[in-house]
Protein backbone atom coordinates (compact mmCIF):
# COMPACT_ATOMS: atom_id res chain seq x y z
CA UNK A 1 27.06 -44.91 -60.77
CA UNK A 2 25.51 -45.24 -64.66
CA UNK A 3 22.88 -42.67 -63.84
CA UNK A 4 25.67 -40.33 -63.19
CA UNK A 5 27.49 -41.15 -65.76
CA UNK A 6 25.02 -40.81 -68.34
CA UNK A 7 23.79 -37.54 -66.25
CA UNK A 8 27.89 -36.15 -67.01
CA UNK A 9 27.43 -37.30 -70.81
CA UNK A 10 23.69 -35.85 -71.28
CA UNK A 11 24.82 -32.19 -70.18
CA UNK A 12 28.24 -32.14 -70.69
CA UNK A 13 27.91 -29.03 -72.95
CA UNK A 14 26.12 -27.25 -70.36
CA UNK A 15 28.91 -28.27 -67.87
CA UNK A 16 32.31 -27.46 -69.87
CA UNK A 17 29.95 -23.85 -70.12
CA UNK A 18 29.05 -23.05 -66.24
CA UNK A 19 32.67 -24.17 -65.68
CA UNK A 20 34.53 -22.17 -68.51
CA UNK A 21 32.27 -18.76 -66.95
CA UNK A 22 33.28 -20.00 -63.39
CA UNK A 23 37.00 -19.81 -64.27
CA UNK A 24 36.36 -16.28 -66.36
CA UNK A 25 34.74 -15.00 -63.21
CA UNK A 26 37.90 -15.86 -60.86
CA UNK A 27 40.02 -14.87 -63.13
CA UNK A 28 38.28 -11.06 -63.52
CA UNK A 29 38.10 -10.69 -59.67
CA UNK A 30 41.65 -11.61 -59.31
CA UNK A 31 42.50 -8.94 -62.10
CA UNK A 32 40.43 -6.16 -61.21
CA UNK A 33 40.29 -4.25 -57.92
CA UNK A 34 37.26 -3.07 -58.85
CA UNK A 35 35.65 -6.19 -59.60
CA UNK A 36 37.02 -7.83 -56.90
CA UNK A 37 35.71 -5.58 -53.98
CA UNK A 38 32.13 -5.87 -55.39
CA UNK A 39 32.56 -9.07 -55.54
CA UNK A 40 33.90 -9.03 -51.48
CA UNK A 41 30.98 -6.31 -50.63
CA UNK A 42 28.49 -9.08 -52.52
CA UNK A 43 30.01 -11.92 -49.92
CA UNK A 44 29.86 -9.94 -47.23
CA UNK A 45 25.88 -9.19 -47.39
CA UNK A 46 24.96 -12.49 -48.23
CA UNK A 47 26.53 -13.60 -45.42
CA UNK A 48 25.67 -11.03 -42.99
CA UNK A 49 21.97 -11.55 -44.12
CA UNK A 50 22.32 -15.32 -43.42
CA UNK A 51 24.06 -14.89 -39.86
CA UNK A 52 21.16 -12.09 -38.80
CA UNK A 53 18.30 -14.37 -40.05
CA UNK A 54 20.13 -17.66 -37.89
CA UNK A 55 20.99 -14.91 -35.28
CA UNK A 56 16.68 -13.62 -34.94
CA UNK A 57 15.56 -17.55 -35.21
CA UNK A 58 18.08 -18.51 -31.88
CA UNK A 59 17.37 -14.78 -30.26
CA UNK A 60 13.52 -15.82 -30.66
CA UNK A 61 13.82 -19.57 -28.81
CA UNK A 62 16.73 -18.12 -25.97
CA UNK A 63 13.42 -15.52 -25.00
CA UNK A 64 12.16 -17.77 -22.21
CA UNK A 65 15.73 -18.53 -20.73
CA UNK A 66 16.91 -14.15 -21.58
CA UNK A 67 13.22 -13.53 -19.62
CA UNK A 68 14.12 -15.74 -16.78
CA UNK A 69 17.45 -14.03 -16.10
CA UNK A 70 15.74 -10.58 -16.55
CA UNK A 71 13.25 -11.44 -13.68
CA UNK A 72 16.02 -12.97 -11.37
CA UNK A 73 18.21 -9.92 -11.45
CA UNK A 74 15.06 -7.72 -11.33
CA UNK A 75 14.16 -9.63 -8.12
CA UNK A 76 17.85 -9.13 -6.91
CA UNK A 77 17.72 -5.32 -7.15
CA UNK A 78 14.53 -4.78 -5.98
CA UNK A 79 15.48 -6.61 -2.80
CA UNK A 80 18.39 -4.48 -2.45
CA UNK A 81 16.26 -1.48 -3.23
CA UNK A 82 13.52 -2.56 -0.51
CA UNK A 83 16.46 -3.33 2.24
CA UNK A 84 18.38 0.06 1.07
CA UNK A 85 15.40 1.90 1.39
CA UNK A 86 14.43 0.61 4.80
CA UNK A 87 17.72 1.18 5.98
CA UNK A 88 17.39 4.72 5.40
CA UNK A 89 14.20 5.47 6.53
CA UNK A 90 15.19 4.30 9.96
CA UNK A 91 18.22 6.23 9.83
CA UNK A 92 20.44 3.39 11.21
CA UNK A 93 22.70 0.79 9.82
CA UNK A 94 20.63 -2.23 9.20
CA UNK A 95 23.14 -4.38 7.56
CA UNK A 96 24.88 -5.88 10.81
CA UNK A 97 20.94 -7.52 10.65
CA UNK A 98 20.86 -9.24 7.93
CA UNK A 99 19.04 -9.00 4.71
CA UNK A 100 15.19 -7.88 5.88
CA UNK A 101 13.45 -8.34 2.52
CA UNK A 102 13.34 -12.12 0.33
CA UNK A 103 11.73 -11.61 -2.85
CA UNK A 104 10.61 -14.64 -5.13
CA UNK A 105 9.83 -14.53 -8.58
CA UNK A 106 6.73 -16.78 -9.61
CA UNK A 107 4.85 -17.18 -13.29
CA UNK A 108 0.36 -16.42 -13.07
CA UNK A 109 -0.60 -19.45 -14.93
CA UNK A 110 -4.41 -18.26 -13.83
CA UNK A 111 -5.64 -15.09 -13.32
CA UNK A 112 -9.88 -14.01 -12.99
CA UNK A 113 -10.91 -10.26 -12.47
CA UNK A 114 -14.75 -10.14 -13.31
CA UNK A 115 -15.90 -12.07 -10.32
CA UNK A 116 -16.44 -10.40 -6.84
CA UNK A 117 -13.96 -12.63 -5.23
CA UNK A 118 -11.38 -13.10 -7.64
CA UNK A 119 -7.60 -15.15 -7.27
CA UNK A 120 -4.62 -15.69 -9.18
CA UNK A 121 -2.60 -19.03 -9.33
CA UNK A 122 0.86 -18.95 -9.27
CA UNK A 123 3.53 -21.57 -10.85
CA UNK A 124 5.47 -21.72 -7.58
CA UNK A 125 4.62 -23.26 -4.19
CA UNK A 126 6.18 -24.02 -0.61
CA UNK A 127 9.11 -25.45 -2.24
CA UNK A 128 10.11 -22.25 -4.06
CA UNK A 129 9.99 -20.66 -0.62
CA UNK A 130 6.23 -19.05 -1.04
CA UNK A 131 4.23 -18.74 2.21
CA UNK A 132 0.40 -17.73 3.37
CA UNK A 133 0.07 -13.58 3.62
CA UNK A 134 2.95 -12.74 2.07
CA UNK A 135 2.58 -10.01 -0.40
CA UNK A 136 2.13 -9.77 -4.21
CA UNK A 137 3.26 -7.29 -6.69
CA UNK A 138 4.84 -6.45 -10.34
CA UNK A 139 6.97 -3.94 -11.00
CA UNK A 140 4.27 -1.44 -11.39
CA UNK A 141 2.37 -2.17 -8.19
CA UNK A 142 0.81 -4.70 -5.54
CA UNK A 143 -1.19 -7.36 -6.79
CA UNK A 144 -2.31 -9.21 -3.76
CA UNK A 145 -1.84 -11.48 -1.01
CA UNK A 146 -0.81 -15.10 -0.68
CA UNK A 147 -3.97 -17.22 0.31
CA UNK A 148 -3.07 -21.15 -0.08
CA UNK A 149 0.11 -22.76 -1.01
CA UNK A 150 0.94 -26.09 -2.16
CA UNK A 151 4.36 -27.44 -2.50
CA UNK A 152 4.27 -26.02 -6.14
CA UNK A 153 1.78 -23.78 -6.44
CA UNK A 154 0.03 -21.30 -4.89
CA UNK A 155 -3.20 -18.87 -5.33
CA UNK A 156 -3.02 -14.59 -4.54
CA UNK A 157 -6.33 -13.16 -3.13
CA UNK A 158 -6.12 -10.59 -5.46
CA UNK A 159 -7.13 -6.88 -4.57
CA UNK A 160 -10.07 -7.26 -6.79
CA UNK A 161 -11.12 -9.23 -4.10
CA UNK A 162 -14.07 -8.06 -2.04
CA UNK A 163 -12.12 -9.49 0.87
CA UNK A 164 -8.73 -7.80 0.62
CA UNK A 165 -8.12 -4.93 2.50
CA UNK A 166 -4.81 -3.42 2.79
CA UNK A 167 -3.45 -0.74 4.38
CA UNK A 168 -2.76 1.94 2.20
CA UNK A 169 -1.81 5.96 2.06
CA UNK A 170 -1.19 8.97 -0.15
CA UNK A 171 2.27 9.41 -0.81
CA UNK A 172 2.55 13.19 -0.38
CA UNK A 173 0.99 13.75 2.62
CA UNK A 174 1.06 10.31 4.67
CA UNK A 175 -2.62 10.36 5.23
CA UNK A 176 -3.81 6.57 5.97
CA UNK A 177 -6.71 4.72 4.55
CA UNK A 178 -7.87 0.85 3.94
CA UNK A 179 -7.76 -0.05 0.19
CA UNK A 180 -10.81 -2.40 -1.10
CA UNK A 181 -12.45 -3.58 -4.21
CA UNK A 182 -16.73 -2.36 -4.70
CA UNK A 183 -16.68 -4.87 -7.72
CA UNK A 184 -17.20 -3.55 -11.65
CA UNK A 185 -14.12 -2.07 -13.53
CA UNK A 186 -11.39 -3.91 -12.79
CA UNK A 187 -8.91 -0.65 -12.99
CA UNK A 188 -10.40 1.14 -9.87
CA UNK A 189 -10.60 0.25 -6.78
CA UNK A 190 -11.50 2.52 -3.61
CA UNK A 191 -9.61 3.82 -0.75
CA UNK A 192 -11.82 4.41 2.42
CA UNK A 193 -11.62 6.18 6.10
CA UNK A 194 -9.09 8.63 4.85
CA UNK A 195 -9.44 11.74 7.15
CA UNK A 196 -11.24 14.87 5.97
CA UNK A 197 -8.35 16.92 6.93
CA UNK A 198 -6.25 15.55 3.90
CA UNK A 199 -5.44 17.25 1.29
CA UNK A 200 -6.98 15.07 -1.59
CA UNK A 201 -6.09 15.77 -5.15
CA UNK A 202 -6.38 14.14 -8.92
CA UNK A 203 -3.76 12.44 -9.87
CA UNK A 204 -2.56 12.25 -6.86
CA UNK A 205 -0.36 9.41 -5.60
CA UNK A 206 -1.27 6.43 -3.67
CA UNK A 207 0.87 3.40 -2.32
CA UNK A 208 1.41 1.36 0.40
CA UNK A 209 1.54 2.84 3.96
CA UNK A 210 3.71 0.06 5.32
CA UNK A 211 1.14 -0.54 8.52
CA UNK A 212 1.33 -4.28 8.61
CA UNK A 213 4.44 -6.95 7.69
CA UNK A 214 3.04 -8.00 4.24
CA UNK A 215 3.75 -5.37 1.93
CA UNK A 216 7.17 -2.62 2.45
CA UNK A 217 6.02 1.17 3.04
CA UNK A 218 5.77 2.91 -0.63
CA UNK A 219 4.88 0.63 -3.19
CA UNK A 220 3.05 2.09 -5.60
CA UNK A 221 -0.53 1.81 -5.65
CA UNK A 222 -2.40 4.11 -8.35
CA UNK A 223 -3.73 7.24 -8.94
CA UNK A 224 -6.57 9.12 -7.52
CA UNK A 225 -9.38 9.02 -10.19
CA UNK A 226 -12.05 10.71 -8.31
CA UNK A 227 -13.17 11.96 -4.73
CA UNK A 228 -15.90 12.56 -2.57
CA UNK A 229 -16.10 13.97 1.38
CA UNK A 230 -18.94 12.84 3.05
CA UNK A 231 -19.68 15.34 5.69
CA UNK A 232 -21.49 13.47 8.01
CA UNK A 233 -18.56 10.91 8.70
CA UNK A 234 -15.54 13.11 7.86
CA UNK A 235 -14.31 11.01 5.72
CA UNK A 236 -12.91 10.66 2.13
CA UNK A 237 -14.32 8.16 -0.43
CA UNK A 238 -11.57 7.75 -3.12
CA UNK A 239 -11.46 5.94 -6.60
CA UNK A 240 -8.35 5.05 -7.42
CA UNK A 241 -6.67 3.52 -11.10
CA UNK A 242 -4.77 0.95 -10.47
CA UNK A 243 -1.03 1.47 -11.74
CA UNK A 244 -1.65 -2.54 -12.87
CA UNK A 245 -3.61 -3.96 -15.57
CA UNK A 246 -4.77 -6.58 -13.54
CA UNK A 247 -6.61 -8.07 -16.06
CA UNK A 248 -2.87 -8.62 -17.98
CA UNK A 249 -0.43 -9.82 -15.31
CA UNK A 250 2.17 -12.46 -16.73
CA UNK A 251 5.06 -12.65 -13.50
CA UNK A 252 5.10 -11.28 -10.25
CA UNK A 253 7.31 -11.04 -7.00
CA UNK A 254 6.24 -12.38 -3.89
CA UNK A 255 7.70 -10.33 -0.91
CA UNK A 256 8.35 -11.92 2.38
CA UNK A 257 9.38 -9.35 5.73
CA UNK A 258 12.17 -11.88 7.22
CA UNK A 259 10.63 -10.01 10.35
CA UNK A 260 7.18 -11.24 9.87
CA UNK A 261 7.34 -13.85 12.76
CA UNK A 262 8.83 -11.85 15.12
CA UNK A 263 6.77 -8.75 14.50
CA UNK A 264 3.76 -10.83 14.83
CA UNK A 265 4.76 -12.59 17.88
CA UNK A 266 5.71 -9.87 19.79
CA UNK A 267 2.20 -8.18 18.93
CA UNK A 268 0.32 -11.26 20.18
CA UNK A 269 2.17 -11.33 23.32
CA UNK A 270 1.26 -7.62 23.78
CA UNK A 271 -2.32 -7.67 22.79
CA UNK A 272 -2.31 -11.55 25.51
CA UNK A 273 -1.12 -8.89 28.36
CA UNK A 274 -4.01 -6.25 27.55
């Protein structure tokens, strides 16, 4: 209590002064429109700047929980967009069936594309609903396959995988082919046994034919880099860029056909009878 005392007495020159000018400025702003709106416009951009710099510090630490939300919704329209789509492509009303499409969201905390067998590993499992061959992809394109799952994790063959083959086609003409990795640059990969008859152009096109209950007819693919017919087999050999940057991939959706089983089960019994 002394020390500010003697603090009052030491500068109480320079005090009766800062509170003499205090009083002067009050009473000018009262007086003087003029004086008085600078004085408001002053307020108002110190105060504005304050509340934007608090505003960008909370807008920065709410990213995770705004980038969650974006990817659930994004999850919950492209479901709707797979089922809509489906739905019209068979020309009948599917709805009285039930939703045919599930897509989960998921997190890569591992991805390697230089290898010739390369995976991803996924931050959600069995318990988040993730199962063995169900198909991988971003919002660009297909990323891979399901391959092992744990109850919270899981690993993707990817398609740089010299494994993966999936059934793919180009998208202007419906022309089928099987879509595998040759190893080296991760941005192309090759699409085989596509008939001679086709009518193969750059830039061209290519996504998913929809052949097989893993991944929904026309997701996108890439783009046909380069071509080749090899006369003797009457085939195409295509290179095709990859619509992905697979050596960047951050979150993905993992598509399961609520059909799979049954699908599957009837083609079993079918190929038992043969």
């Amino acid at each position: 209590m002394q020390q500010i005392v003697n603090f009052l007495i030491k500068y109480r020159n320079f005090l009766l002064f800062a509170f003499l000018l205090f009083l002067s400025l009050v009473f000018t702003i009262q007086s003087h429109s003029y004086h008085r709106s600078k004085f408001v416009n002053s307020a108002n951009f110190l105060s504005g700047g304050i509340f934007t710099a608090i505003d960008n510090v909370s807008t920065y630490f709410d990213l995770k929980t705004h980038n969650e939300q974006l990817l659930a919704e994004n999850s919950r329209l492209r479901q709707q967009l797979l089922n809509t789509r489906d739905s019209v492509s068979q020309k009948i009303d599917t709805s009285s069936f039930g939703t045919k499409f599930k897509i989960t969201t998921a997190k890569v905390i591992n991805n390697n594309y230089s290898h010739k067998d390369n995976f991803l590993t996924l931050k959600a499992g069995r318990d988040a609903g993730i199962k063995q061959d169900l198909g991988v992809i971003t919002s660009k394109g297909i990323v891979g396959i399901v391959d092992k799952v744990s109850p919270g994790y899981a690993t993707v063959m990817s398609i740089l995988n010299s494994n993966s083959q999936i059934n793919a086609k180009l998208k202007k003409s419906n022309h089928f082919g099987i879509l595998v990795w040759k190893g080296g640059d991760p941005n192309l990969v090759d699409l085989i046994d596509v008939q001679s008859k086709a009518p193969v152009k750059q830039g061209d096109t290519i996504v998913t034919g929809g052949k097989s209950t893993i991944f929904p007819e026309g997701i996108g693919i890439g783009t046909i880099e380069q071509f080749a017919l090899d006369p003797t087999e009457n085939f195409y050999s295509i290179k095709v860029k990859l619509f992905n940057d697979m050596t960047n991939v951050g979150h993905v959706y993992v598509i399961e056909n609520l059909d799979r089983k049954e699908i599957q089960t009837l083609e079993q019994e079918t190929r038992d009878e043969q």
